[in-house]
C-alpha atoms as a PDB file:
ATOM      1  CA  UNK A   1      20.496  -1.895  23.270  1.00  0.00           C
ATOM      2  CA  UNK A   2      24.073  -2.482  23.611  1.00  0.00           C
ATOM      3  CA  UNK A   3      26.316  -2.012  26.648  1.00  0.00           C
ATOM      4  CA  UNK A   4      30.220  -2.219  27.336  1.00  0.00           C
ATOM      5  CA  UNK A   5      31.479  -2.547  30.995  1.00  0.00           C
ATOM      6  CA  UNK A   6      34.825  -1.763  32.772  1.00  0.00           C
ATOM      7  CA  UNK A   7      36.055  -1.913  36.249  1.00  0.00           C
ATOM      8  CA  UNK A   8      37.747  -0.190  38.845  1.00  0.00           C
ATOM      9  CA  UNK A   9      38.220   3.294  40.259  1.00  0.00           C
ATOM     10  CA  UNK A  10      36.001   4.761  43.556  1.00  0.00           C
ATOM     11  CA  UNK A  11      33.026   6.879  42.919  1.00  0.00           C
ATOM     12  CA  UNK A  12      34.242  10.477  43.917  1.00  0.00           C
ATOM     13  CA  UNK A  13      31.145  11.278  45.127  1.00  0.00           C
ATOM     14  CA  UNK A  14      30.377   7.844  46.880  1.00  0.00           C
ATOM     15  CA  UNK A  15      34.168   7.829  48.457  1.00  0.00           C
ATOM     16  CA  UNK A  16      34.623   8.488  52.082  1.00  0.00           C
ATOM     17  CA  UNK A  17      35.821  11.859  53.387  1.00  0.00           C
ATOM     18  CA  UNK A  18      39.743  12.403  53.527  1.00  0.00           C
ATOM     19  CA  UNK A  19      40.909  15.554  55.226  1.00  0.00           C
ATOM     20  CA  UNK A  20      42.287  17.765  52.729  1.00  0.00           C
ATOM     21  CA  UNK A  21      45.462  18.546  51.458  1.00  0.00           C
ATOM     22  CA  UNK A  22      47.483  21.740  51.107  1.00  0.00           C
ATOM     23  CA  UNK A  23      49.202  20.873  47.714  1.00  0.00           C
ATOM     24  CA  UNK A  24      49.083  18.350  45.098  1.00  0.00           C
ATOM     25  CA  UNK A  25      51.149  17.613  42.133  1.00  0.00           C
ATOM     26  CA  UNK A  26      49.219  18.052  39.096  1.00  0.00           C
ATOM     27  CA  UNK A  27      51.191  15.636  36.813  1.00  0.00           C
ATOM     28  CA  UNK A  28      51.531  12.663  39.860  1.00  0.00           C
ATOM     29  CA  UNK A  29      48.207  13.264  40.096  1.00  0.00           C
ATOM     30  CA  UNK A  30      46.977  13.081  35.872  1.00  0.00           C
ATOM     31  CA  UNK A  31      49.396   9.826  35.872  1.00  0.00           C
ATOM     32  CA  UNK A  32      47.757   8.162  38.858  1.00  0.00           C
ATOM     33  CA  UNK A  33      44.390   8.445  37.165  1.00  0.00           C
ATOM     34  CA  UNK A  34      45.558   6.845  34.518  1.00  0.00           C
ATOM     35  CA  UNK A  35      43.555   8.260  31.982  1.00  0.00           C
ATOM     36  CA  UNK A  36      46.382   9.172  29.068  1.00  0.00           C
ATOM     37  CA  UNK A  37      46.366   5.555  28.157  1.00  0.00           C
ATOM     38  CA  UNK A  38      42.655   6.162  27.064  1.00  0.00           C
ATOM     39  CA  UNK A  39      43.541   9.558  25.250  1.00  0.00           C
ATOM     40  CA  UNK A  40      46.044   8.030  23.483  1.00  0.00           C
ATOM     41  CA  UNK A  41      44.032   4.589  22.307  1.00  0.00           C
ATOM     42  CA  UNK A  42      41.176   7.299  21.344  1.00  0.00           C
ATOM     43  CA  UNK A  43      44.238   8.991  18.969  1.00  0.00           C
ATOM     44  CA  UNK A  44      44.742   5.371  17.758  1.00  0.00           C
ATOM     45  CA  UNK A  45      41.218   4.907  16.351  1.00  0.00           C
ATOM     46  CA  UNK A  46      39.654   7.762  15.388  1.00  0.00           C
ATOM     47  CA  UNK A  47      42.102   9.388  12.443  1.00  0.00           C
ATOM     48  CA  UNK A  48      41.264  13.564  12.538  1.00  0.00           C
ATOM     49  CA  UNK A  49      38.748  14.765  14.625  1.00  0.00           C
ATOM     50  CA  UNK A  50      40.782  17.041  16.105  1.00  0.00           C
ATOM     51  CA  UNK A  51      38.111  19.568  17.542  1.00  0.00           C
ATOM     52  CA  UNK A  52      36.428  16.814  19.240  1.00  0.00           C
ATOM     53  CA  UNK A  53      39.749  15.320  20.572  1.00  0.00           C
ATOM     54  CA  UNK A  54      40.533  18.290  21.600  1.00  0.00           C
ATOM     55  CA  UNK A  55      37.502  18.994  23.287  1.00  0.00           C
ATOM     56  CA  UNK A  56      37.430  15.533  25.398  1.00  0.00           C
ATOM     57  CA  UNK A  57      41.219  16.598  26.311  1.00  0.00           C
ATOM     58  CA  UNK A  58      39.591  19.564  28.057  1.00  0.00           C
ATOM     59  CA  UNK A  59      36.709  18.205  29.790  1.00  0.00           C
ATOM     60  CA  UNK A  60      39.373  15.655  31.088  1.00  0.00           C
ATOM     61  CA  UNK A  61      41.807  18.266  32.247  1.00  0.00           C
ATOM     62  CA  UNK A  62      38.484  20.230  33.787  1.00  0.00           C
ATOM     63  CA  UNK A  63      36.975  16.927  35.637  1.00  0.00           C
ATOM     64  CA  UNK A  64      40.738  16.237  37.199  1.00  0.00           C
ATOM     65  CA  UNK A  65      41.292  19.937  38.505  1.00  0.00           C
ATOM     66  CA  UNK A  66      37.471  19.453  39.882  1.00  0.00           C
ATOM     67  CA  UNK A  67      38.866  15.869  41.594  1.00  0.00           C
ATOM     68  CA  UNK A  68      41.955  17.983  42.953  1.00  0.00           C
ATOM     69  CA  UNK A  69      39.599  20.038  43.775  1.00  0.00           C
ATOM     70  CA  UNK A  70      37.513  17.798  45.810  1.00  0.00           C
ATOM     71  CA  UNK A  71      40.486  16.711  47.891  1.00  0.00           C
ATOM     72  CA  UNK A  72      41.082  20.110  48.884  1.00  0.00           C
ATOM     73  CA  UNK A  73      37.963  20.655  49.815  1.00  0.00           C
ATOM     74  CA  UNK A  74      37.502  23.652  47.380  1.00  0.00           C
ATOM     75  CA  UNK A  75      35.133  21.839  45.328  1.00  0.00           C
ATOM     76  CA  UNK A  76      30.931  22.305  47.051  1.00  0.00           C
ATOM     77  CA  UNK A  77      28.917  20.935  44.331  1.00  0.00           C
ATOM     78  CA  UNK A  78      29.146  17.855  42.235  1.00  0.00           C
ATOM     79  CA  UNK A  79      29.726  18.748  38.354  1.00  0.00           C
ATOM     80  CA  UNK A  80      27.338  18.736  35.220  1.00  0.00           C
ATOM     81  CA  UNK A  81      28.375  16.151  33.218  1.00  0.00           C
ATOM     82  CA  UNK A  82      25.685  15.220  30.453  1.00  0.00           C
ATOM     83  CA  UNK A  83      26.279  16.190  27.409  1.00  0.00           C
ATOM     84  CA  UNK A  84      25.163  16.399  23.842  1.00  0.00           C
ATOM     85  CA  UNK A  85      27.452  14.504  20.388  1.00  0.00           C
ATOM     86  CA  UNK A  86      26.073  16.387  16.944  1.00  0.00           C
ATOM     87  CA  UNK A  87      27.355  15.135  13.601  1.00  0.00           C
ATOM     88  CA  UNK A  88      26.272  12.690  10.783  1.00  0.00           C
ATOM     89  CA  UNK A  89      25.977   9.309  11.407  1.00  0.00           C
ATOM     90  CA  UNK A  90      29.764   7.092  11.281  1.00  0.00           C
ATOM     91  CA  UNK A  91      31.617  10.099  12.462  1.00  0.00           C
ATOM     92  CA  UNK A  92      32.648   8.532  15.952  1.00  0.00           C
ATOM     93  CA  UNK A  93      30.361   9.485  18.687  1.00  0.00           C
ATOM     94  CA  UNK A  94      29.865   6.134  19.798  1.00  0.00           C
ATOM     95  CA  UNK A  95      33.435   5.435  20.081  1.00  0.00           C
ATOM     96  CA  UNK A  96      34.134   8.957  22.061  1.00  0.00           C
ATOM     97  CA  UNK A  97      31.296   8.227  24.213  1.00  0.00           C
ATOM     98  CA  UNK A  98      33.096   4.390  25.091  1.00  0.00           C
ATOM     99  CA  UNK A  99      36.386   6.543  25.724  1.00  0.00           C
ATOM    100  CA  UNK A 100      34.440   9.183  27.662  1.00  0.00           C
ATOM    101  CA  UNK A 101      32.800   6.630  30.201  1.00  0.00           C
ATOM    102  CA  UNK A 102      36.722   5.083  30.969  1.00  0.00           C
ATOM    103  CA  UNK A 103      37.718   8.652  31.035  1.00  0.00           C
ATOM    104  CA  UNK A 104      35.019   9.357  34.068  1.00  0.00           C
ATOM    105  CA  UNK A 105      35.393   5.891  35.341  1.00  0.00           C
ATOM    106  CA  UNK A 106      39.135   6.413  35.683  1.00  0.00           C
ATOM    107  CA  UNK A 107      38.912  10.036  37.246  1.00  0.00           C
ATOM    108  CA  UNK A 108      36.294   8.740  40.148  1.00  0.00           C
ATOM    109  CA  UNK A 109      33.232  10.432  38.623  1.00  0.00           C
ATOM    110  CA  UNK A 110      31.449   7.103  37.574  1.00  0.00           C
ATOM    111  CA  UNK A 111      31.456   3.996  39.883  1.00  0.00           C
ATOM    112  CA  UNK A 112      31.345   1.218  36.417  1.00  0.00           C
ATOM    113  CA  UNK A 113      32.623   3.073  33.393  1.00  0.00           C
ATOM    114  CA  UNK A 114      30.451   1.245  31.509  1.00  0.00           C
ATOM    115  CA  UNK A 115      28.289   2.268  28.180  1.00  0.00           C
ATOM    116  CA  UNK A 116      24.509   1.638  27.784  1.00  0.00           C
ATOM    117  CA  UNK A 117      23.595   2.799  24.042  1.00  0.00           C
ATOM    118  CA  UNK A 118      20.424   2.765  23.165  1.00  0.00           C
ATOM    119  CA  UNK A 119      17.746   4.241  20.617  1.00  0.00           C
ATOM    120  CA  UNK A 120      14.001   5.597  21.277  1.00  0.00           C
ATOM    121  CA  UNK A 121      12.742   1.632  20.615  1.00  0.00           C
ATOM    122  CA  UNK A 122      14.452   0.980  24.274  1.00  0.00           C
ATOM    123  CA  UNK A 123      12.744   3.641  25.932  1.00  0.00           C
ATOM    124  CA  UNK A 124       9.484   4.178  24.775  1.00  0.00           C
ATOM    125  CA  UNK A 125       6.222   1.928  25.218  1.00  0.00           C
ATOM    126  CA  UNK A 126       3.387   1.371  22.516  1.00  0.00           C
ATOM    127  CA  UNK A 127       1.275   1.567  24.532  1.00  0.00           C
ATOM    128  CA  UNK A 128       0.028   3.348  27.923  1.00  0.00           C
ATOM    129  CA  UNK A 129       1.798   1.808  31.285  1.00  0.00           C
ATOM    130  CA  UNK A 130       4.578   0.441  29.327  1.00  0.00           C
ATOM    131  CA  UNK A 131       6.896   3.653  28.561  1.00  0.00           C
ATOM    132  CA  UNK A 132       7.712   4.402  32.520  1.00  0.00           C
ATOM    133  CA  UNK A 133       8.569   0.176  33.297  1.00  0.00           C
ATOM    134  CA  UNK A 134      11.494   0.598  29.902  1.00  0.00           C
ATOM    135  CA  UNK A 135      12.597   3.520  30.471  1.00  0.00           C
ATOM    136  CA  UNK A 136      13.379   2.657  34.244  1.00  0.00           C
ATOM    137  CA  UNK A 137      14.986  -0.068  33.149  1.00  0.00           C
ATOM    138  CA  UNK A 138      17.518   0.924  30.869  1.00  0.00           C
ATOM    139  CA  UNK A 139      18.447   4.006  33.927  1.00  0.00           C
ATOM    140  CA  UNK A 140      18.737   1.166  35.833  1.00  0.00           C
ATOM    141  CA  UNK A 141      21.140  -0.962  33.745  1.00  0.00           C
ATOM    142  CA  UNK A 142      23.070   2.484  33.252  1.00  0.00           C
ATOM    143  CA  UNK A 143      23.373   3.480  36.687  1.00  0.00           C
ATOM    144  CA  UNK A 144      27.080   3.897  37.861  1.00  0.00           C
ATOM    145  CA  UNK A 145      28.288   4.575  33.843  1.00  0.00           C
ATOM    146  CA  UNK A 146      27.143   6.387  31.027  1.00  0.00           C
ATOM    147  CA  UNK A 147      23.536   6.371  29.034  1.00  0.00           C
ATOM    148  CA  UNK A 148      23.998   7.030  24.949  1.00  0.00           C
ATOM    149  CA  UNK A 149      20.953   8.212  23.619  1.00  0.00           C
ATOM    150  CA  UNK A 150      21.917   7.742  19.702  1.00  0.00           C
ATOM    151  CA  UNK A 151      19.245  10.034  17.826  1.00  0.00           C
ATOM    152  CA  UNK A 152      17.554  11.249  20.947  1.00  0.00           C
ATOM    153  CA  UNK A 153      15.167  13.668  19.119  1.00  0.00           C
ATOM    154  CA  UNK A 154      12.802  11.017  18.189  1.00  0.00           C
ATOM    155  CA  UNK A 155      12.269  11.014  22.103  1.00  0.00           C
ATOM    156  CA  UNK A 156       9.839  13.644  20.978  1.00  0.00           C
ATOM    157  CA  UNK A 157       7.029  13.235  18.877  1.00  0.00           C
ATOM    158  CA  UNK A 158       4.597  16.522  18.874  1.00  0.00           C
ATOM    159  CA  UNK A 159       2.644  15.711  16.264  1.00  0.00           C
ATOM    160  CA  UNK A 160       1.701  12.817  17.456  1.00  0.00           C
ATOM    161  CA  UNK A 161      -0.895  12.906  20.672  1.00  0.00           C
ATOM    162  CA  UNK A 162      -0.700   9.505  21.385  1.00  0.00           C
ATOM    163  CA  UNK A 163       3.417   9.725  21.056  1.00  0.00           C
ATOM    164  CA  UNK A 164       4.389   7.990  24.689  1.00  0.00           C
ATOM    165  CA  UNK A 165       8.173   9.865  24.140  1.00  0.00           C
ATOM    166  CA  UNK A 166       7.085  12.865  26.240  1.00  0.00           C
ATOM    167  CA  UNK A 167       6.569  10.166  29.207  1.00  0.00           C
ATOM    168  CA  UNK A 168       9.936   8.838  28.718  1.00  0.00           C
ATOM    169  CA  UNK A 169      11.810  12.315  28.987  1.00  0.00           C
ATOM    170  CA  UNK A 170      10.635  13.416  31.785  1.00  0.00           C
ATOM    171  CA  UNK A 171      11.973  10.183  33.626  1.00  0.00           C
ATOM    172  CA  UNK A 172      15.288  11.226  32.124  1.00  0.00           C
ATOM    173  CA  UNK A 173      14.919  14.755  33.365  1.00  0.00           C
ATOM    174  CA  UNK A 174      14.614  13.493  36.740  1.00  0.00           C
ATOM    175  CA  UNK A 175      17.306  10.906  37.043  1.00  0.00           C
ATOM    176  CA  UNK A 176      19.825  12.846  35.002  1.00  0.00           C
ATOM    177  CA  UNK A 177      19.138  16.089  38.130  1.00  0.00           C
ATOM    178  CA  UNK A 178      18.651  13.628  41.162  1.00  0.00           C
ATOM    179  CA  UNK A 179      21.333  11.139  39.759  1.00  0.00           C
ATOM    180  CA  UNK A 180      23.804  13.148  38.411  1.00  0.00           C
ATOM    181  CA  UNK A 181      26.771  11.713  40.612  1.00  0.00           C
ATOM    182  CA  UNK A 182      26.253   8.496  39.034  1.00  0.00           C
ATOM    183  CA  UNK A 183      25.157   8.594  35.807  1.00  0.00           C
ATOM    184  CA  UNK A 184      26.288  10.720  33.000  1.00  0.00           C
ATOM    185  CA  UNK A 185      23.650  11.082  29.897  1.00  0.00           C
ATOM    186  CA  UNK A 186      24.887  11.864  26.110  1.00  0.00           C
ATOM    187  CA  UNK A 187      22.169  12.544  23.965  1.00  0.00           C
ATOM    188  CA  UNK A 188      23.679  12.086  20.426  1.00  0.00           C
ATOM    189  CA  UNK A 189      21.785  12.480  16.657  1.00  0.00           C
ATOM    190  CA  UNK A 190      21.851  15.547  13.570  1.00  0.00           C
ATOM    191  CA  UNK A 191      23.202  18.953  14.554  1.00  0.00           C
ATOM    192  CA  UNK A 192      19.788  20.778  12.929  1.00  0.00           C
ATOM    193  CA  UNK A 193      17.549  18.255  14.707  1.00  0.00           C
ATOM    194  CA  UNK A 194      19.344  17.917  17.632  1.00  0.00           C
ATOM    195  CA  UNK A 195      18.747  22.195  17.803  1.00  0.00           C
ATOM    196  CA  UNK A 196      15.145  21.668  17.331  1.00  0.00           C
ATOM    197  CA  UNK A 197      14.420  19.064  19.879  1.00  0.00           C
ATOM    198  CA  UNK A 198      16.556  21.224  22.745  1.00  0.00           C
ATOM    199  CA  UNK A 199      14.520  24.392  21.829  1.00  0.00           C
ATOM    200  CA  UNK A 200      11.259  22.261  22.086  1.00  0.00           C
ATOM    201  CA  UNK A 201      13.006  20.620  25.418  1.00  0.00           C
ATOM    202  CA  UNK A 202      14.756  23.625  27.557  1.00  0.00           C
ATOM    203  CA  UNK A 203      14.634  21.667  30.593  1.00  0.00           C
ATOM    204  CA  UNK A 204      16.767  18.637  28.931  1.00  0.00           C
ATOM    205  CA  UNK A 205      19.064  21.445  27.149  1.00  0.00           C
ATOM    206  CA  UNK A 206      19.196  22.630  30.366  1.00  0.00           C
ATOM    207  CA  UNK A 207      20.873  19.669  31.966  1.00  0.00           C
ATOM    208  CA  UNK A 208      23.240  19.505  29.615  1.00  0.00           C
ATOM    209  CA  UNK A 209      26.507  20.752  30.086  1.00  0.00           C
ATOM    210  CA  UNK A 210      28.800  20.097  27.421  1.00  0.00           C
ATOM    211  CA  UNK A 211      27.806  20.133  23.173  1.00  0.00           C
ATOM    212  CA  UNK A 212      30.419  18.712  20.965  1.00  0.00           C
ATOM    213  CA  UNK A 213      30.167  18.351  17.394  1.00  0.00           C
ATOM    214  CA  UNK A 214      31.927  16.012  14.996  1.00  0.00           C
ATOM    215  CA  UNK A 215      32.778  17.043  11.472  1.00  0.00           C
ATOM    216  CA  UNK A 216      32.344  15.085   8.457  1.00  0.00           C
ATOM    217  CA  UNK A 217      35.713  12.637   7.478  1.00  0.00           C
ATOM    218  CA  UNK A 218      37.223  14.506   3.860  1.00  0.00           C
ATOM    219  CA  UNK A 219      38.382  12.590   1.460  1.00  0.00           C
ATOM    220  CA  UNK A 220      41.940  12.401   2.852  1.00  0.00           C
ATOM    221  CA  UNK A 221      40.571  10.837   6.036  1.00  0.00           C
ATOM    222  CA  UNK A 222      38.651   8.674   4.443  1.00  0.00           C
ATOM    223  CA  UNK A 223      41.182   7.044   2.602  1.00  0.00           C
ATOM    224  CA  UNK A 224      43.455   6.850   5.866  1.00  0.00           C
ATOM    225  CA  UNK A 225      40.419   5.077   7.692  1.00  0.00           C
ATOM    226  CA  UNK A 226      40.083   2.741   4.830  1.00  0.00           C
ATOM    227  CA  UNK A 227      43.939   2.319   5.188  1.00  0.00           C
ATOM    228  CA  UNK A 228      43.169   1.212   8.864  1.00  0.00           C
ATOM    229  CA  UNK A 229      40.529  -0.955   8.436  1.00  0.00           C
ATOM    230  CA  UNK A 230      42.171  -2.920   5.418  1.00  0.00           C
ATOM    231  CA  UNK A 231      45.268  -3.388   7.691  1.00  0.00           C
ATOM    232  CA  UNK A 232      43.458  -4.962  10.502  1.00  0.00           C
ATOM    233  CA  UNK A 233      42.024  -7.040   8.231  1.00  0.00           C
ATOM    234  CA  UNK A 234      45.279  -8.348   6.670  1.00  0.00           C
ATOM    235  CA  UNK A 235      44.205  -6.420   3.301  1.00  0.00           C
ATOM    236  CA  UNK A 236      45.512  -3.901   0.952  1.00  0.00           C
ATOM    237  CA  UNK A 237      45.205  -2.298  -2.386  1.00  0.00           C
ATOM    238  CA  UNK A 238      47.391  -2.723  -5.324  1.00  0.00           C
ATOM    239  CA  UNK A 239      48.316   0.670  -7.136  1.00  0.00           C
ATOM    240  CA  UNK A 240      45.307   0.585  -9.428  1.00  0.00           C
ATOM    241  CA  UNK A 241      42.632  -0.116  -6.386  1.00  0.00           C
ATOM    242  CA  UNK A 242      44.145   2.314  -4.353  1.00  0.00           C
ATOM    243  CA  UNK A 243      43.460   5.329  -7.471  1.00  0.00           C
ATOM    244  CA  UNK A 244      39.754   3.418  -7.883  1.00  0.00           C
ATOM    245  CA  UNK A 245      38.786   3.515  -4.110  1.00  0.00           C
ATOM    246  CA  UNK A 246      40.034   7.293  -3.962  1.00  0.00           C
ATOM    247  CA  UNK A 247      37.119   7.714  -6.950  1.00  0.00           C
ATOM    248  CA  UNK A 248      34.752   5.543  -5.167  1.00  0.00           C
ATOM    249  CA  UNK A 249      35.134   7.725  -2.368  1.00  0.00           C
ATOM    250  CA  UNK A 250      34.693  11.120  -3.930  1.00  0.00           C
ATOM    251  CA  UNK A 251      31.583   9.662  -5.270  1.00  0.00           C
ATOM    252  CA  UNK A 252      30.159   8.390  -2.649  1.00  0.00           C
ATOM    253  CA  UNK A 253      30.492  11.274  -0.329  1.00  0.00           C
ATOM    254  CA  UNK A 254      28.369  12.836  -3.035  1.00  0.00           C
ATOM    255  CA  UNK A 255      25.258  10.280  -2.965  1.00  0.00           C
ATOM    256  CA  UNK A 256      22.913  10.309  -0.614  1.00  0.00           C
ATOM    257  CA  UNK A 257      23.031   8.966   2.518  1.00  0.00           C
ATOM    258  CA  UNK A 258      26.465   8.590   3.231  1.00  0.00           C
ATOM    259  CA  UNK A 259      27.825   7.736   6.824  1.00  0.00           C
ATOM    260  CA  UNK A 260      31.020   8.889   6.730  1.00  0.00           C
ATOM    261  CA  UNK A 261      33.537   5.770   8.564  1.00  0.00           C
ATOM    262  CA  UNK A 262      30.440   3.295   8.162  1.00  0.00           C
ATOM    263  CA  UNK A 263      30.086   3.958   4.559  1.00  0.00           C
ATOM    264  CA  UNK A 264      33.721   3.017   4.517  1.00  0.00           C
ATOM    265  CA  UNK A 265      33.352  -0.029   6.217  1.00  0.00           C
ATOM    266  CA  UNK A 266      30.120  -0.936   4.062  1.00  0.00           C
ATOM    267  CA  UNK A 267      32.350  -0.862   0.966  1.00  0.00           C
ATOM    268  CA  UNK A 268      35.593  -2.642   2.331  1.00  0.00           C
ATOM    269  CA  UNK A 269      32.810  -5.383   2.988  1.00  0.00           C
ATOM    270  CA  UNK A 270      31.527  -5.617  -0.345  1.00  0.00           C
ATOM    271  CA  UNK A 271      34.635  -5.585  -2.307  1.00  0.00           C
ATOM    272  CA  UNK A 272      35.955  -8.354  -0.255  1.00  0.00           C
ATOM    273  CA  UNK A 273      33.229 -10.136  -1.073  1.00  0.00           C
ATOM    274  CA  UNK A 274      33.666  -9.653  -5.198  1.00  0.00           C
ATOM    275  CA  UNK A 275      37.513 -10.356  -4.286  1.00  0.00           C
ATOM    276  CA  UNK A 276      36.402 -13.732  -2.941  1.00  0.00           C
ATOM    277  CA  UNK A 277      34.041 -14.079  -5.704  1.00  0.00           C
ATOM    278  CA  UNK A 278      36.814 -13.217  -8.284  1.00  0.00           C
ATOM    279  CA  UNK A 279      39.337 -15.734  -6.821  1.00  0.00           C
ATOM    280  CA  UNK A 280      37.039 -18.908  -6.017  1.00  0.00           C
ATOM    281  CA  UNK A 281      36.064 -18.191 -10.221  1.00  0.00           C
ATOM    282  CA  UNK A 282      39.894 -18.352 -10.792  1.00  0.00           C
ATOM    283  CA  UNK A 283      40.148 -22.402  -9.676  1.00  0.00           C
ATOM    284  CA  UNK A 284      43.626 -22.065  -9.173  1.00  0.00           C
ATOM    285  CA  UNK A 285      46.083 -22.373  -6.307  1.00  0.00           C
ATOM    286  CA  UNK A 286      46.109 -19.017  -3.832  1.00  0.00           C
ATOM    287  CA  UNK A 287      48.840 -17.399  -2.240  1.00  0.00           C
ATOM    288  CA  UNK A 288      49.211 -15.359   0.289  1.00  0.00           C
ATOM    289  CA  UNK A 289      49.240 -12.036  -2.197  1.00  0.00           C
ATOM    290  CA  UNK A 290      46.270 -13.425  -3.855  1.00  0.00           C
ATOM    291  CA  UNK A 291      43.924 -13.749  -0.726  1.00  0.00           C
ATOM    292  CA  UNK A 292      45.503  -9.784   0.988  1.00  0.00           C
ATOM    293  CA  UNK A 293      45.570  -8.210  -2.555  1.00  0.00           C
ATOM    294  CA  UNK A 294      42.315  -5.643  -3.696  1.00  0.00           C
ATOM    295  CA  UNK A 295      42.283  -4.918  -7.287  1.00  0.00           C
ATOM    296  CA  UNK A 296      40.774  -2.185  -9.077  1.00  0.00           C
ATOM    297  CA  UNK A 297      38.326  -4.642 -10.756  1.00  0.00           C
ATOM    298  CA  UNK A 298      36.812  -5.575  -7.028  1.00  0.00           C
ATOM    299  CA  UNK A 299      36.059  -2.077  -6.412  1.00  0.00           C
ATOM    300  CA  UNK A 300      34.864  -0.845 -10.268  1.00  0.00           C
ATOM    301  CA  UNK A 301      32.284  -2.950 -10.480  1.00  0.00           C
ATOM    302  CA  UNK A 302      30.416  -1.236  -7.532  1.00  0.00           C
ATOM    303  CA  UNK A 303      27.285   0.895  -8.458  1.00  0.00           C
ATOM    304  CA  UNK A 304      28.554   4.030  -7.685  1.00  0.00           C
ATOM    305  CA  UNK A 305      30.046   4.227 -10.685  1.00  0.00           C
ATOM    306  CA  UNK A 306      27.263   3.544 -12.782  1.00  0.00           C
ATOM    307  CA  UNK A 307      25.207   5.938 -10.579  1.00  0.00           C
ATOM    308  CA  UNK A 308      27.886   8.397 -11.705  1.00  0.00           C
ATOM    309  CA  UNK A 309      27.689   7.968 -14.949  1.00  0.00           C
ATOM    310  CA  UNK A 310      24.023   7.838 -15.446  1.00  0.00           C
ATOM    311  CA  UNK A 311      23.738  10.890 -13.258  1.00  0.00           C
ATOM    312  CA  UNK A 312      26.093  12.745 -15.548  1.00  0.00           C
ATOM    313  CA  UNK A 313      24.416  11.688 -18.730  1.00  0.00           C
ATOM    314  CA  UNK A 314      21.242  13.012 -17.247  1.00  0.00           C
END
């Protein structure tokens, strides 16, 4: 279980009453919030994506007309704001759902802004009595942010009678209805799956208000994130590692279980390590081109090409 905290901003439900206002400017209003800085950082790490940026620009835009709202007293009932992240796994949805806890931080909807992420092994007991003490828990640890549920279907167990899951949801149910003005639930995991376990589950699927799915990276993308990672690093490819990572990558995407920006990061790690292997061999002096310079020979001698080649000979 992992969690990320920030500070700040009032609760809008928790704030006292002001008497409301006749007008508001819409644009003093977006830059007091101070959420574009968070849009923009979002732009900064994630390269594409553009339906799901897109998408968190509009739930951002709804959730500060529902503020001015609020403050005009037009606004009777707290908003939905749990919501559901489909895609395959290194696509993002982690990093959106960091970005969409400062966005509801920021706008007044949370009172922390902080992220709780955490997978069926922090909910569920082995045994009876112990489901209900973890699960409470974790709510409570979340309380005042956001709750990522990464693969949330394996909440849910059918086949198995003895599955303590079942227990576990319905806590969930009835924190994310009678706590819904401060906490904000994102189930994430597989599109297909995620389907299944909603049409087995129509009072979570209920809850939920918004579904957002994240596409896979193409190759293009891929290459740009690589790009990005190397450069943080204080890397980069020469010519010929730059053509033999584009292979790698076409590859790759077609072997099984790829992860899209974490298969990416998986590899940068590994040919860094045969770079470091390949220079200590080299017992000579290093320079500062040496120790930032990929070759192709780093990245050829990866697997995937021999998978390739034995799959074609097949």
């Amino acid at each position: 279980m992992t969690q990320a905290s920030q500070q700040q901003p009032v609760n809008v439900a928790a704030a006292a009453p002001e008497p409301p206002v006749s007008s508001i400017d819409l644009r003093k209003e977006f830059e007091a919030v101070a959420i574009a800085p968070v849009l923009e950082q979002l732009d900064r790490e994630l390269i594409g994506l553009v339906p799901v940026k897109t998408r968190i620009r509009e739930i951002a835009s709804l959730l500060l007309v529902e503020r001015i709202r609020q403050k005009m007293a037009l606004a009777t009932t707290f908003p939905t704001l749990h919501m559901s992240f489909t895609g395959n796994p290194g696509t993002g949805k982690t990093t959106v759902a960091l970005r969409m806890a400062q966005i509801l931080h920021r706008l007044g909807y949370v009172r922390k802004g902080h992220l709780v992420a955490v997978t069926r092994d922090d909910l569920v007991g082995q045994y009876i009595g112990h489901t209900a003490p973890k699960t409470k828990e974790v709510l409570k640890k979340a309380m005042g942010g956001v709750l990522f549920i990464d693969e949330a279907y394996y909440l849910y167990r059918p086949e198995n009678e003895r599955d303590y899951g079942q227990e576990a949801i319905e806590i969930l149910l009835q924190v994310m209805e009678n706590h819904r003005d401060d906490l904000v639930v994102i189930l994430a995991g597989y599109k297909d799956r995620m389907d299944t376990f909603f049409s087995s589950n129509p009072g979570m699927a209920s809850r939920i208000a918004h579904h957002i799915d994240f596409p896979d990276y193409d190759e293009a993308e891929l290459m740009q994130i690589a790009r990005l990672m190397l450069d943080k690093l204080n890397y980069r490819f020469d010519a010929e590692a730059e053509a033999a990572f584009t292979r790698y990558v076409q590859l790759r995407r077609a072997q099984p279980h790829f992860a899209n920006g974490r298969s990416i990061r998986n590899a940068l790690d590994r040919i860094r390590l045969r770079q470091a292997t390949r220079l200590f061999a080299s017992n000579t002096a290093l320079g500062r081109d040496e120790l930032v310079t990929l070759r192709a020979e780093d990245i050829l001698s990866s697997r995937v090409f021999s998978q390739s080649k034995e799959g074609a000979a097949a």
